[in-house]
Protein backbone atom coordinates (compact mmCIF):
# COMPACT_ATOMS: atom_id res chain seq x y z
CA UNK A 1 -11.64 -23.63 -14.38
CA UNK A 2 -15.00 -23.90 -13.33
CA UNK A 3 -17.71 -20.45 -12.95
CA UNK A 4 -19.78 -19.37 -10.81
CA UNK A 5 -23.18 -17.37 -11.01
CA UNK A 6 -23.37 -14.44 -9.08
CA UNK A 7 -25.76 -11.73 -8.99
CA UNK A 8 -25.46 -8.31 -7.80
CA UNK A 9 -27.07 -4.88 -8.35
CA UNK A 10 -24.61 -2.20 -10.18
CA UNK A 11 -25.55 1.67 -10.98
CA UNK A 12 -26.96 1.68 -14.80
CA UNK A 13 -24.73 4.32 -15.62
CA UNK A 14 -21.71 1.47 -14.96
CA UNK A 15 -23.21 -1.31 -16.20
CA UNK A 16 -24.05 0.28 -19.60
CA UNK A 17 -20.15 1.53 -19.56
CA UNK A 18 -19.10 -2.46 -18.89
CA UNK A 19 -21.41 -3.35 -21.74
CA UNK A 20 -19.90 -0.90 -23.90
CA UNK A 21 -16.26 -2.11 -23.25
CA UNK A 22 -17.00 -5.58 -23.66
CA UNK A 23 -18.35 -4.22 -27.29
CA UNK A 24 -15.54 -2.41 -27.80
CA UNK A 25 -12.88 -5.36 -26.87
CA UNK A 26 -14.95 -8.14 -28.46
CA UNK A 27 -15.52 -10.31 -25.40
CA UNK A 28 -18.27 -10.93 -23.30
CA UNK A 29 -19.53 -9.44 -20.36
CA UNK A 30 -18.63 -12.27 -18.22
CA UNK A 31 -15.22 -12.12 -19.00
CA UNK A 32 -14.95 -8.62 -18.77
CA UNK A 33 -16.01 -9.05 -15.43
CA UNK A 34 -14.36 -11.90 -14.66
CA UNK A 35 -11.04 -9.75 -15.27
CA UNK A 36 -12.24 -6.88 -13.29
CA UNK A 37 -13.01 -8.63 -10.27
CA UNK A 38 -9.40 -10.43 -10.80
CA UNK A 39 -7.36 -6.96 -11.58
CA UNK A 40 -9.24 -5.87 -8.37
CA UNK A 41 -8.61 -8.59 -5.77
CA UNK A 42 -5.00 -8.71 -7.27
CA UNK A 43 -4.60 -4.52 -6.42
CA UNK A 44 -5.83 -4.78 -2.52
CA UNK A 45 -4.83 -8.19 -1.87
CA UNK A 46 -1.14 -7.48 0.18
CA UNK A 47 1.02 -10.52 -0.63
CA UNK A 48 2.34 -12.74 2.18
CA UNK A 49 6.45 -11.53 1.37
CA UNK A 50 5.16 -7.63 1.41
CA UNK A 51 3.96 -8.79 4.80
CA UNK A 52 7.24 -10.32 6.07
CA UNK A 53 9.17 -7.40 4.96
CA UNK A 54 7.22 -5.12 6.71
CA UNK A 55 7.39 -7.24 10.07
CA UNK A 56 11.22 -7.20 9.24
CA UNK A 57 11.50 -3.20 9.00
CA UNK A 58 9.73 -2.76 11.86
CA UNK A 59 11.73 -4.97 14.26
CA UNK A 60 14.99 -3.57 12.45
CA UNK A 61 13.63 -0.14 13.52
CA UNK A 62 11.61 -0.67 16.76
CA UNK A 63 13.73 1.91 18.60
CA UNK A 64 13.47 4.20 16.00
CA UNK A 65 9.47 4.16 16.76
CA UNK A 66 9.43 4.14 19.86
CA UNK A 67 11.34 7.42 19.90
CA UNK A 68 9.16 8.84 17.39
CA UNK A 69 6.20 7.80 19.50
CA UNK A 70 7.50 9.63 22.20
């Protein structure tokens, strides 16, 4: 897989505590960051099937919320 070079501005405070973890876990900051911004997009991405369920609860239930709208 190729990389790519960003650049951003992060609090000191933060970026000293990244450099200390990559220290701590033996890898380097890039791939500390690299799994970061991966564990991150994976926790607020919603996945296509959560959608479809959802869609399928609420048609199984539109009555039931449109009385509760009421």
């Amino acid at each position: 897989m190729s990389a790519v070079k960003v650049s951003s501005k992060v609090d000191e405070e933060v970026w000293d505590e990244l450099r200390e973890l990559a220290e701590e876990t033996h890898q380097s900051i890039s791939g500390v960051l690299t799994e970061a911004i991966r564990d991150y997009v994976h926790r607020h991405r919603v996945r296509p099937e959560v959608l479809l369920h959802l869609e399928d609860a609420m048609r199984d239930h539109e009555e039931l919320g449109r009385l509760l709208a009421e």
